[in-house]
C-alpha atoms as a PDB file:
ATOM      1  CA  UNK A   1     -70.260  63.670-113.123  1.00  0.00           C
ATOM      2  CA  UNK A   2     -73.421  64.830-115.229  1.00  0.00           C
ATOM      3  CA  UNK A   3     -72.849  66.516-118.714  1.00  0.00           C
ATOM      4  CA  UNK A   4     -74.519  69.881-119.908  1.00  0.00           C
ATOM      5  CA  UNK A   5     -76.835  68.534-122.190  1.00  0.00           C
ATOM      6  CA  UNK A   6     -77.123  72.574-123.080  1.00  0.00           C
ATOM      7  CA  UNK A   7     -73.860  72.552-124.328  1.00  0.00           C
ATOM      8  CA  UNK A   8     -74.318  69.567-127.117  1.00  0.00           C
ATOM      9  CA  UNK A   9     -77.393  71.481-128.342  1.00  0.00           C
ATOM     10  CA  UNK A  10     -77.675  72.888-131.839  1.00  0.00           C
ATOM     11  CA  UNK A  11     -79.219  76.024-132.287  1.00  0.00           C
ATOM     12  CA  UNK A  12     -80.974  76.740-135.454  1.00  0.00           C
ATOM     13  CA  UNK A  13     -79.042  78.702-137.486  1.00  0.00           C
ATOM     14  CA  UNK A  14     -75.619  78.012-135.597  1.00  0.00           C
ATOM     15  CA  UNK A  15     -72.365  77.999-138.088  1.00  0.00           C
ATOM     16  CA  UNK A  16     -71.074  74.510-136.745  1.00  0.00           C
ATOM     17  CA  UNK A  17     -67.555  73.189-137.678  1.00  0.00           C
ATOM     18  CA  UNK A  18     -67.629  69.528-136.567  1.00  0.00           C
ATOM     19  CA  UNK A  19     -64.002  68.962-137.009  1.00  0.00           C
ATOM     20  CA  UNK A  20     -63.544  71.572-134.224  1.00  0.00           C
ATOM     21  CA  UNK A  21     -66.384  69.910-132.513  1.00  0.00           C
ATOM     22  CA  UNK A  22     -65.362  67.053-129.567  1.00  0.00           C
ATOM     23  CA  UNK A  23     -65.914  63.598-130.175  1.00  0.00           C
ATOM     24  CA  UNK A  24     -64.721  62.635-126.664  1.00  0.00           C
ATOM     25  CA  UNK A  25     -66.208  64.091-123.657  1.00  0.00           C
ATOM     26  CA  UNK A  26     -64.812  63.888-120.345  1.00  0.00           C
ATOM     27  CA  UNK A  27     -65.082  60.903-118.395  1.00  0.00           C
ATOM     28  CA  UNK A  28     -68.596  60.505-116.615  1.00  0.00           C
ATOM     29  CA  UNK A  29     -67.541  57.565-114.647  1.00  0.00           C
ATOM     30  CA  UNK A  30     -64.822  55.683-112.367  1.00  0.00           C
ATOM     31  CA  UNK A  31     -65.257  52.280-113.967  1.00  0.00           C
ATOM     32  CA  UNK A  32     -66.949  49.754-115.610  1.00  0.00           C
ATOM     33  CA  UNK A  33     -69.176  49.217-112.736  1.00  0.00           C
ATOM     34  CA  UNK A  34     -69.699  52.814-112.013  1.00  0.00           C
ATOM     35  CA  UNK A  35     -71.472  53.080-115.579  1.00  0.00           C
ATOM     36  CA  UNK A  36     -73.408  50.227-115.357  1.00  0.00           C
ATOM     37  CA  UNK A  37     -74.546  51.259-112.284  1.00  0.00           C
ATOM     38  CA  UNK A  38     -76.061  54.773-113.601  1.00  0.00           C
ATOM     39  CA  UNK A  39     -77.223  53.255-116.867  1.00  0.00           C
ATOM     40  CA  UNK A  40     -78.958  50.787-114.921  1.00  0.00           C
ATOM     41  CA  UNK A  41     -80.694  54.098-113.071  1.00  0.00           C
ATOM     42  CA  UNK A  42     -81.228  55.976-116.150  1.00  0.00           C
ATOM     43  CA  UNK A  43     -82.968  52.715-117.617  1.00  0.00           C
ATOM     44  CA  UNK A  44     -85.059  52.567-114.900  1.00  0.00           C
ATOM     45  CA  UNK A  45     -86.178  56.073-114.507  1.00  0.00           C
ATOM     46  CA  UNK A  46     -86.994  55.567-118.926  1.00  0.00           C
ATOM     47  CA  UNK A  47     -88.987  52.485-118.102  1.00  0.00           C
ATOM     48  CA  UNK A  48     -91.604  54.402-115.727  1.00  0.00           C
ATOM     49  CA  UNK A  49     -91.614  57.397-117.779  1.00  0.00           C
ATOM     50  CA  UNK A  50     -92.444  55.040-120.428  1.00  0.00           C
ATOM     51  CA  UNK A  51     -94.894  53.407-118.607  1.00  0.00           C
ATOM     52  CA  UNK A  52     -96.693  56.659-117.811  1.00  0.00           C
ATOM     53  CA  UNK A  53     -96.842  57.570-121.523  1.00  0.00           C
ATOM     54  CA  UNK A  54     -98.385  54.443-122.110  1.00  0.00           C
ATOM     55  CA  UNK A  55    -101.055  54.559-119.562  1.00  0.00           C
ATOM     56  CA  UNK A  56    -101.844  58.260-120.363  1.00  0.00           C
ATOM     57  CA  UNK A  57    -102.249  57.710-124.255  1.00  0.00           C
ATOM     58  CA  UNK A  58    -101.958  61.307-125.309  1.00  0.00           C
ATOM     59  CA  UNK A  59     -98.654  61.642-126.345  1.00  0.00           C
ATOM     60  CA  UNK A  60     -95.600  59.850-128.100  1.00  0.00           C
ATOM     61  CA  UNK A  61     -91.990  60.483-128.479  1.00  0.00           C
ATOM     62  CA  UNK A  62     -89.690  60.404-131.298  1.00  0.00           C
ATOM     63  CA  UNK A  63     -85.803  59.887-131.265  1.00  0.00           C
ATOM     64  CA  UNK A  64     -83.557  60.018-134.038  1.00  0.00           C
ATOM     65  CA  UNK A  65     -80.819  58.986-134.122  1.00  0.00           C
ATOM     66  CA  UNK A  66     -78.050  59.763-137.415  1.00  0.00           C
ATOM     67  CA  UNK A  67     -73.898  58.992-137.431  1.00  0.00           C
ATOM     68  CA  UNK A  68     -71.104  57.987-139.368  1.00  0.00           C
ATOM     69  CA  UNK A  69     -70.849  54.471-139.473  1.00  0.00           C
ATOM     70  CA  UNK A  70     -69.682  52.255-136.639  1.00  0.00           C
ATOM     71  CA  UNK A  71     -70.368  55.922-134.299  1.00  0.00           C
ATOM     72  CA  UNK A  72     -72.694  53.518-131.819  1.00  0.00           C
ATOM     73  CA  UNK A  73     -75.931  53.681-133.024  1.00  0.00           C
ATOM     74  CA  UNK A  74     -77.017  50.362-132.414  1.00  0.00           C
ATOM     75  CA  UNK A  75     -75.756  49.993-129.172  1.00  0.00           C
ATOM     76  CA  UNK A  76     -76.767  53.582-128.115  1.00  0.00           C
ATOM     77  CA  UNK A  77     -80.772  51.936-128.637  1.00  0.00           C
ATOM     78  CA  UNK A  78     -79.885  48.919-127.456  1.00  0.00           C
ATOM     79  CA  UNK A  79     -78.249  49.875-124.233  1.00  0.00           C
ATOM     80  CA  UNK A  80     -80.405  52.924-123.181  1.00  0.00           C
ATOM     81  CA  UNK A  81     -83.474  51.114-124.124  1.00  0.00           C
ATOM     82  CA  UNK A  82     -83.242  48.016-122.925  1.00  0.00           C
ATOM     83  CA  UNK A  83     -85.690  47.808-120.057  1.00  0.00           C
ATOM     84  CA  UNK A  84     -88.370  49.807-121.606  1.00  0.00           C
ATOM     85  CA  UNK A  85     -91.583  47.496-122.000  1.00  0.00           C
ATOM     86  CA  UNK A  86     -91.518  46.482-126.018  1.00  0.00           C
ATOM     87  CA  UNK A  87     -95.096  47.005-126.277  1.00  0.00           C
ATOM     88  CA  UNK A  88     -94.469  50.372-125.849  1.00  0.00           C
ATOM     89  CA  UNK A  89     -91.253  50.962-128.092  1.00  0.00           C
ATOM     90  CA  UNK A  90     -90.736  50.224-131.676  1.00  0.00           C
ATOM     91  CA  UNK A  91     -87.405  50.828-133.583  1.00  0.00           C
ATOM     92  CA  UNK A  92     -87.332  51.204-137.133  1.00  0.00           C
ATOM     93  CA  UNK A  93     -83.919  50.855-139.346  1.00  0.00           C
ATOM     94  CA  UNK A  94     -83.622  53.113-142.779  1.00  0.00           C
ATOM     95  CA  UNK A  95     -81.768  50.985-144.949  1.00  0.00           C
ATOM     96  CA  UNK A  96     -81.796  51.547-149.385  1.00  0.00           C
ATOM     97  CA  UNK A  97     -85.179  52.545-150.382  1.00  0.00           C
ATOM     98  CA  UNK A  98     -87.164  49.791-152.434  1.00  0.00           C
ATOM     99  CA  UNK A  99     -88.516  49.931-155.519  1.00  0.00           C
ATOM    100  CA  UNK A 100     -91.807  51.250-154.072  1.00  0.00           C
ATOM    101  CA  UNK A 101     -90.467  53.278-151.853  1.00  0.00           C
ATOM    102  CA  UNK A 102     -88.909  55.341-154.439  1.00  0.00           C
ATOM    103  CA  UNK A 103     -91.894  56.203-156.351  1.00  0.00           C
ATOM    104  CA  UNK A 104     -92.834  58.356-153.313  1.00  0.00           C
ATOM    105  CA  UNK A 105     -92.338  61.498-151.599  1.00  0.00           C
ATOM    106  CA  UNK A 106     -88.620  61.231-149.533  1.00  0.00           C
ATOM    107  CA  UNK A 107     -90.599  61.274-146.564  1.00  0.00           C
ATOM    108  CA  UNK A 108     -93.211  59.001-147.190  1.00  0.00           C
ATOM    109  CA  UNK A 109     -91.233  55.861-145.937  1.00  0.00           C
ATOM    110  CA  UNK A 110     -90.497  57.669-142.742  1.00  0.00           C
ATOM    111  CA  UNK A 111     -94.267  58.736-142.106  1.00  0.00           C
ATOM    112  CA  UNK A 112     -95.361  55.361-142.196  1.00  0.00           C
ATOM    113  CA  UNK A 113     -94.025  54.118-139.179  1.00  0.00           C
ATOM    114  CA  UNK A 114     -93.924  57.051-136.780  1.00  0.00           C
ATOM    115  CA  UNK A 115     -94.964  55.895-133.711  1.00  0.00           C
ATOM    116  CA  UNK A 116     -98.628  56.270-132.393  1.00  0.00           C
ATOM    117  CA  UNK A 117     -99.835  58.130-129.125  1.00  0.00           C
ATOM    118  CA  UNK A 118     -98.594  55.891-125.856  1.00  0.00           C
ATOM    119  CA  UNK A 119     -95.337  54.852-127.685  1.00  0.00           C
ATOM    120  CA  UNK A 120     -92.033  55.948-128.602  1.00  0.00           C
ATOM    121  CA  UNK A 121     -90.495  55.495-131.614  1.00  0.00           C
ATOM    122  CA  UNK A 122     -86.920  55.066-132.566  1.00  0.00           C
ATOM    123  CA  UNK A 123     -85.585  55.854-135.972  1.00  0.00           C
ATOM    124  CA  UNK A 124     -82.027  54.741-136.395  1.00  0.00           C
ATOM    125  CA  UNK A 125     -81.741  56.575-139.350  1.00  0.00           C
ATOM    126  CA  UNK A 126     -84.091  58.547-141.011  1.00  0.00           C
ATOM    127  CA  UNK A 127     -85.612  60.931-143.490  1.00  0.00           C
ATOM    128  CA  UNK A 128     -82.548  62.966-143.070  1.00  0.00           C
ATOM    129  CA  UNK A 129     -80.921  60.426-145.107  1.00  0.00           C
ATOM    130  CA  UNK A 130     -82.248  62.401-147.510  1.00  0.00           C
ATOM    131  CA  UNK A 131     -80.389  65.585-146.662  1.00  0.00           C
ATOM    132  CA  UNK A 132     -76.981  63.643-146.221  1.00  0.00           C
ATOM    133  CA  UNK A 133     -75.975  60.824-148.027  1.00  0.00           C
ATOM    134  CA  UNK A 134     -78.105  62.196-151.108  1.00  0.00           C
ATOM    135  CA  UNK A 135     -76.148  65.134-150.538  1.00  0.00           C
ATOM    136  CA  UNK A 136     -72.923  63.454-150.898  1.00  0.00           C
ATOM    137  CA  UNK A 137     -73.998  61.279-153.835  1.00  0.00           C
ATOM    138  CA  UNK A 138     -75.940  63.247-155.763  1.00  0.00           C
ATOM    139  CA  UNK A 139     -76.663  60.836-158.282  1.00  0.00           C
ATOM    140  CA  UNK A 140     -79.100  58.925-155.948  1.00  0.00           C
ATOM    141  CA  UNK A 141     -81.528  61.810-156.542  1.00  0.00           C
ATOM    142  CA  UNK A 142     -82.038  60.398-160.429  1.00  0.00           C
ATOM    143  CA  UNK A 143     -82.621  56.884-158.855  1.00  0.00           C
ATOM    144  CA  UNK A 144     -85.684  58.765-157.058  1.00  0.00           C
ATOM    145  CA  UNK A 145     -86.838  60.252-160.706  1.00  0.00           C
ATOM    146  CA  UNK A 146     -85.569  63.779-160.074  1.00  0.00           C
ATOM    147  CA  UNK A 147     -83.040  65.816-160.779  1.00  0.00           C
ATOM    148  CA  UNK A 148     -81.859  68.808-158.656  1.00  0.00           C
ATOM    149  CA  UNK A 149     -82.762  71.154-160.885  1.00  0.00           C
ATOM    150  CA  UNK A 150     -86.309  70.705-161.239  1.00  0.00           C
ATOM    151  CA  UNK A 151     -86.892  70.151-157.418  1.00  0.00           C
ATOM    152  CA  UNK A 152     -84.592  73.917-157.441  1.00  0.00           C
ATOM    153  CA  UNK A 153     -87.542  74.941-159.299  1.00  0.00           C
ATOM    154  CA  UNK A 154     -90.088  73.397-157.835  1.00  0.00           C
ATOM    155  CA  UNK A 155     -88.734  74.985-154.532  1.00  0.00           C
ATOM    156  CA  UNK A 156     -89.506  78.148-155.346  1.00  0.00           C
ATOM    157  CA  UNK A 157     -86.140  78.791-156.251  1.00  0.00           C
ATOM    158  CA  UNK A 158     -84.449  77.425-152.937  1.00  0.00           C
ATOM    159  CA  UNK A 159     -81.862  74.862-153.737  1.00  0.00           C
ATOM    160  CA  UNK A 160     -83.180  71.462-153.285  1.00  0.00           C
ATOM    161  CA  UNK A 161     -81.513  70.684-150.009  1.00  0.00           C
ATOM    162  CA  UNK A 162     -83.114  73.833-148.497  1.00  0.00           C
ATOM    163  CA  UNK A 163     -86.580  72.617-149.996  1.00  0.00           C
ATOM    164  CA  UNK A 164     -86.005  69.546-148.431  1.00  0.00           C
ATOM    165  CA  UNK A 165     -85.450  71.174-145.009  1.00  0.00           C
ATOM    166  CA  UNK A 166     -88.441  73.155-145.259  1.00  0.00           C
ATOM    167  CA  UNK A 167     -90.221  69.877-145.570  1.00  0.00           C
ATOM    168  CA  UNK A 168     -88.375  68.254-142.682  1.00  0.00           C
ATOM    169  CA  UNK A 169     -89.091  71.404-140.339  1.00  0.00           C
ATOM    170  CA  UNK A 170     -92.909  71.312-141.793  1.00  0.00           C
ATOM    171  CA  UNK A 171     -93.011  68.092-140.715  1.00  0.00           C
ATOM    172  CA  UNK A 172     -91.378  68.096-137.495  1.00  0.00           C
ATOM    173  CA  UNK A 173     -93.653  70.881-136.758  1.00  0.00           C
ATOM    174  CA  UNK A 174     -97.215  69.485-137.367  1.00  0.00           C
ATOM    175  CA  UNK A 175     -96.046  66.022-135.272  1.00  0.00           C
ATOM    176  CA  UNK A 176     -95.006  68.547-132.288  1.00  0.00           C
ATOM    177  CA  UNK A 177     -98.044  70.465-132.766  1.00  0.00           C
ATOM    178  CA  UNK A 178     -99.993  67.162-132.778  1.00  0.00           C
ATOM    179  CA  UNK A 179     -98.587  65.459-128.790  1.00  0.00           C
ATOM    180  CA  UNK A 180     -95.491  64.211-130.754  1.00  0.00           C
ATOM    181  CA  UNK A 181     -91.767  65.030-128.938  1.00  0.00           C
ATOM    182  CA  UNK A 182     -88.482  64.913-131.289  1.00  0.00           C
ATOM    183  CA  UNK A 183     -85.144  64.340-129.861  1.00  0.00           C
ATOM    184  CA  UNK A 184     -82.353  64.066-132.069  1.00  0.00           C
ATOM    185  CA  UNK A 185     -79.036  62.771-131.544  1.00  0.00           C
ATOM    186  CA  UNK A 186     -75.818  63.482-134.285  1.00  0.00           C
ATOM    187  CA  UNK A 187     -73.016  60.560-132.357  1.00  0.00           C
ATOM    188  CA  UNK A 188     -70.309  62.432-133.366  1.00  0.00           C
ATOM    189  CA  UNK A 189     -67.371  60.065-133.869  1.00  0.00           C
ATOM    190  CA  UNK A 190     -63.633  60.896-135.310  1.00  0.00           C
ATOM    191  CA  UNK A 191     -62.287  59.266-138.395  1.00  0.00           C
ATOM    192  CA  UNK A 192     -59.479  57.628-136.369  1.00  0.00           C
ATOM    193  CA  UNK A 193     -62.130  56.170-133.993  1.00  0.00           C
ATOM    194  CA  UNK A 194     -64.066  54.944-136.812  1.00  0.00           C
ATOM    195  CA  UNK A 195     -60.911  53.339-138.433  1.00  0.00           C
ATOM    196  CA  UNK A 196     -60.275  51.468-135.043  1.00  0.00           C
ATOM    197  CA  UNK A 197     -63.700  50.037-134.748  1.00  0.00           C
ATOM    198  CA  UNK A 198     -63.803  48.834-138.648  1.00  0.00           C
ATOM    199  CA  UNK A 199     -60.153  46.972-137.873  1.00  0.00           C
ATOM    200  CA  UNK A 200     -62.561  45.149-134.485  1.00  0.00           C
ATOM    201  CA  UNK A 201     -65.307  44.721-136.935  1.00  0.00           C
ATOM    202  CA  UNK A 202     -63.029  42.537-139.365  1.00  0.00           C
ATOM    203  CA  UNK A 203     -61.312  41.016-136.734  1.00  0.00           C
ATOM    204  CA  UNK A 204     -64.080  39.778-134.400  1.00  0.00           C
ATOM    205  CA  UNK A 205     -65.825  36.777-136.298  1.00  0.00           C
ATOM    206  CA  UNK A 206     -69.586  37.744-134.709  1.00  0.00           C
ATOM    207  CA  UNK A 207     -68.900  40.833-136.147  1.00  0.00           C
ATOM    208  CA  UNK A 208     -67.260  41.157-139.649  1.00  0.00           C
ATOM    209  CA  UNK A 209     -70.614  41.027-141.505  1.00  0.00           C
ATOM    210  CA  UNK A 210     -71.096  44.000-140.464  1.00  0.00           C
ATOM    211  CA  UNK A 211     -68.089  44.908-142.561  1.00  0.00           C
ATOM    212  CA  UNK A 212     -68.139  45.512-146.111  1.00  0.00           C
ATOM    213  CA  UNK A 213     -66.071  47.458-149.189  1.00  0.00           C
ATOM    214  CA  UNK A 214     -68.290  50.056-148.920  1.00  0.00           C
ATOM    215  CA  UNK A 215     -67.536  51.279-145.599  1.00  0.00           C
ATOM    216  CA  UNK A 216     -63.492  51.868-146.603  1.00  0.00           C
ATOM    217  CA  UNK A 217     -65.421  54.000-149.860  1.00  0.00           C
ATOM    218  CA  UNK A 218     -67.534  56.275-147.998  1.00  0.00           C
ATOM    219  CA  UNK A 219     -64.274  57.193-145.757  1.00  0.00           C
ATOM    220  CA  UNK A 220     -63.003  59.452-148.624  1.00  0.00           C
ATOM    221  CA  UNK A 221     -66.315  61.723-148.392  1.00  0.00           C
ATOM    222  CA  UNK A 222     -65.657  62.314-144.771  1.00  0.00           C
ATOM    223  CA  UNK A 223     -65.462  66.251-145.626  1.00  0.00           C
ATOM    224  CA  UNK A 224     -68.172  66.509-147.472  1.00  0.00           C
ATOM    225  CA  UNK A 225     -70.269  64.281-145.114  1.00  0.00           C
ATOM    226  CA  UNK A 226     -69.246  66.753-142.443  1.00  0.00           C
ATOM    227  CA  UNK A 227     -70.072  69.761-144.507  1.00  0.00           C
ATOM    228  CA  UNK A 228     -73.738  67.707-145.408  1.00  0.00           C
ATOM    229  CA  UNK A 229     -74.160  67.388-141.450  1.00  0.00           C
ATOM    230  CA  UNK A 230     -73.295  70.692-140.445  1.00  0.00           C
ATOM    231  CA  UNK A 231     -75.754  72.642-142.675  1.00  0.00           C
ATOM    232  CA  UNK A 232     -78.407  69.987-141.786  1.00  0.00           C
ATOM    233  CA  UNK A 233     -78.264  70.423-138.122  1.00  0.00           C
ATOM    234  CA  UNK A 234     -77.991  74.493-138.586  1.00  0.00           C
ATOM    235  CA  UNK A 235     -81.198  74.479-140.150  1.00  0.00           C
ATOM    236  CA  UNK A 236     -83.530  71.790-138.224  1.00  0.00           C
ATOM    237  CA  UNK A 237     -82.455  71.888-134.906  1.00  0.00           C
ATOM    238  CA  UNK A 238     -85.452  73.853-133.714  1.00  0.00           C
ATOM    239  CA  UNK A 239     -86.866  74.487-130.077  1.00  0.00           C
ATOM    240  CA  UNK A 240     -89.406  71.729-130.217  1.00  0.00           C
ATOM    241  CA  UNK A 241     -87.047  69.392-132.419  1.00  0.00           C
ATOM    242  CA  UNK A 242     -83.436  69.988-130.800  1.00  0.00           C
ATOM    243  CA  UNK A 243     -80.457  68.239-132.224  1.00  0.00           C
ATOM    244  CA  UNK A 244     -77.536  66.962-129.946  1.00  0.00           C
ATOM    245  CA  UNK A 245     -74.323  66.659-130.992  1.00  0.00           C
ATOM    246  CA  UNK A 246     -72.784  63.721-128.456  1.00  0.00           C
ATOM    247  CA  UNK A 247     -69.306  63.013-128.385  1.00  0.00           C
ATOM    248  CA  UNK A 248     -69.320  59.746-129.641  1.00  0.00           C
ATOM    249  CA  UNK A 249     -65.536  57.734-129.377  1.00  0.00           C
ATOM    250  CA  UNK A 250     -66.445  56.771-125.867  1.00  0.00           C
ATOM    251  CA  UNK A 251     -70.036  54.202-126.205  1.00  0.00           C
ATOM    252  CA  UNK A 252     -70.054  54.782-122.236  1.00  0.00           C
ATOM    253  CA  UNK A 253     -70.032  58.216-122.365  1.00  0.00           C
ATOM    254  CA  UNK A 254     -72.402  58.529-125.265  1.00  0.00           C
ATOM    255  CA  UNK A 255     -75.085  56.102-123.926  1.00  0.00           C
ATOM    256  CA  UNK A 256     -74.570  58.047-120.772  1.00  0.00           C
ATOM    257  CA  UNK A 257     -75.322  61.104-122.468  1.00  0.00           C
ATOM    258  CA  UNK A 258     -78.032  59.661-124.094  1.00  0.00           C
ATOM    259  CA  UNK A 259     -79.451  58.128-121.658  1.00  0.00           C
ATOM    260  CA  UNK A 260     -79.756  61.701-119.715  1.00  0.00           C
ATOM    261  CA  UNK A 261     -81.058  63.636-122.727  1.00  0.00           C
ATOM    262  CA  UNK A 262     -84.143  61.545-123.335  1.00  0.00           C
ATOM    263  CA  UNK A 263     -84.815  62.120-119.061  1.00  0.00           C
ATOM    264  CA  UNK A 264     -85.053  65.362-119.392  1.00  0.00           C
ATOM    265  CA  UNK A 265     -86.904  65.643-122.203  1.00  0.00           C
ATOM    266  CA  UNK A 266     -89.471  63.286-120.264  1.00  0.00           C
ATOM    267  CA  UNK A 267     -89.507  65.327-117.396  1.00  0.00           C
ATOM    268  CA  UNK A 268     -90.704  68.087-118.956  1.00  0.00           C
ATOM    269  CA  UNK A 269     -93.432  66.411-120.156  1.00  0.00           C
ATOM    270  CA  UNK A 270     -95.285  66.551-117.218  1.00  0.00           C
ATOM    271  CA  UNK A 271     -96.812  62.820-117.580  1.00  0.00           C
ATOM    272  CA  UNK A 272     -98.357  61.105-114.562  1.00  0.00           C
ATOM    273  CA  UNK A 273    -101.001  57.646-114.668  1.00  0.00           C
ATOM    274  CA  UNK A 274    -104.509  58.777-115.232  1.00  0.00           C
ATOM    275  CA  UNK A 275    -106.497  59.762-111.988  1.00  0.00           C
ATOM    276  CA  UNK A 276    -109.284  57.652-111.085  1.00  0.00           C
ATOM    277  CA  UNK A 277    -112.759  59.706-110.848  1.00  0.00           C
ATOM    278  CA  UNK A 278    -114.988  59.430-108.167  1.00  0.00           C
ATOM    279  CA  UNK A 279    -118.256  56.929-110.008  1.00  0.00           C
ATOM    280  CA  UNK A 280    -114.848  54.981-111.427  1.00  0.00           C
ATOM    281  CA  UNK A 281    -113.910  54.565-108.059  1.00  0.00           C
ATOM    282  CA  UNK A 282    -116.814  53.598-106.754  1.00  0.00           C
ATOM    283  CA  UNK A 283    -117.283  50.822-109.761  1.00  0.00           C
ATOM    284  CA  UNK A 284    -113.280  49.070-108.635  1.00  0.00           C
ATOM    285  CA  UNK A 285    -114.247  48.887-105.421  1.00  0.00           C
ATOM    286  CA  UNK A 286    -117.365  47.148-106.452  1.00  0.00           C
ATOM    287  CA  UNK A 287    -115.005  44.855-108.780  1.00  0.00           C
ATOM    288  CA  UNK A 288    -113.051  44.374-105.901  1.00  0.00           C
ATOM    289  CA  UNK A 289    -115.165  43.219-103.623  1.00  0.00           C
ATOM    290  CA  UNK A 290    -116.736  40.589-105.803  1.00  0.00           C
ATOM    291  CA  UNK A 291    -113.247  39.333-106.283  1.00  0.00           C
ATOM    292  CA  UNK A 292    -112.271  39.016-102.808  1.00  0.00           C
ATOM    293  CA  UNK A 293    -115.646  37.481-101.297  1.00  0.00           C
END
């Protein structure tokens, strides 16, 4: 079975109610085997397309990816990416700005390590932080030096998470503009999911760490965490910079989904190895036969 990936994208400007929104999609395979088996073909297929964008040079992908906690994240990346040559992939992980980064722009830390021409980068987080837990806890702003009144102002009168959109869509729109492709992917996991995998977390010893008092806090903003995401994805989901909502309480079905999403945006690139002119040509086989005399 192959998902719509049509169906789990947001259009700009869509009114979005998440908690009417599936976090479980219907099974896309028989078994265990079954879904190794097509993630093993999906990885495949990503490593040559990969390959090809590396050889060709002109181009470079971006994925996002942004969740509650303990939605999959990690093992979305690690799974779906896993044979993709690493010279050719870099991941980067948002975690609390430093004191440096916070005497920038919100998007300066981001900027820094977008990923060059030939590569694709993988933010597991991202500036859209910025737009979400900010959102939530609005005194984070005043640990940036600003309040949201003067960035209202500074706006031009927009509220300050609107600004902030503007900026993200500005952005979003030069790096498409400039050879850069944005996928972005919302793993959409339920609270009662969530509560299930934060009882495995504390109970498997390789992964408590992971665990901490925080993560039983930030459950109480769940509503306002879903109101944050639903007005961000309305207003950047874009044609060139599509969000995807993917059902998220299944990791098979969401690496699955995954998986397919960031095919088809590669086949639409149109990316083959570079062709070989004629005086080229002529110049290997010259190579060639010195080698093989």
């Amino acid at each position: 079975m192959k998902i719509d990936s049509e169906k789990l994208r947001v259009r700009q400007g869509d009114t979005l109610d998440l908690a009417r929104t599936p976090t479980l999609s219907p099974a896309l395979c028989k078994s265990d085997k079954h879904y190794a088996t097509r993630l093993l073909k999906h990885v495949a297929n990503l490593s040559e397309f990969q390959e090809r964008l590396y050889a060709t040079n002109q181009r470079a992908v971006l994925l996002i990816f942004q969740a509650m906690d303990a939605a999959g994240k990690d093992g979305a990346i690690q799974h779906v990416m896993s044979g993709v040559n690493p010279q050719g992939c870099q991941v980067f992980s948002f975690k609390h700005p430093s004191e440096a980064e916070l005497q920038h722009d919100f998007l300066w830390c981001s900027t820094r390590d977008l990923p060059e021409r030939g590569r694709i980068g993988i933010f597991n987080r991202s500036y859209y932080e910025e737009v979400l837990i900010v959102r939530v806890h609005r005194d984070i702003l005043s640990s940036e030096g600003l309040t949201e009144e003067s960035l209202t102002v500074s706006g031009g009168g927009r509220n300050v998470w609107h600004s902030r959109y503007r900026s993200i869509l500005d952005l979003e729109r030069h790096l498409h503009a400039n050879g850069t492709r944005i996928v972005k992917f919302f793993l959409h996991i339920s609270k009662e999911e969530q509560r299930k995998r934060f009882v495995e977390r504390i109970d498997d010893p390789q992964k408590s760490w992971k665990f901490s008092a925080a993560d039983i806090q930030e459950r109480k903003f769940w509503p306002s965490y879903m109101t944050a995401y639903e007005q961000c994805l309305s207003a950047t989901s874009t044609c060139d910079s599509p969000w995807y909502v993917v059902p998220a309480d299944d990791k098979n079905n969401s690496r699955l989904i995954v998986s397919q999403i960031v095919l088809e945006t590669f086949r639409t690139m149109d990316l083959s190895y570079p062709q070989v002119d004629p005086v080229r040509r002529k110049e290997l086989k010259a190579f060639r036969s010195e080698l093989t005399r």
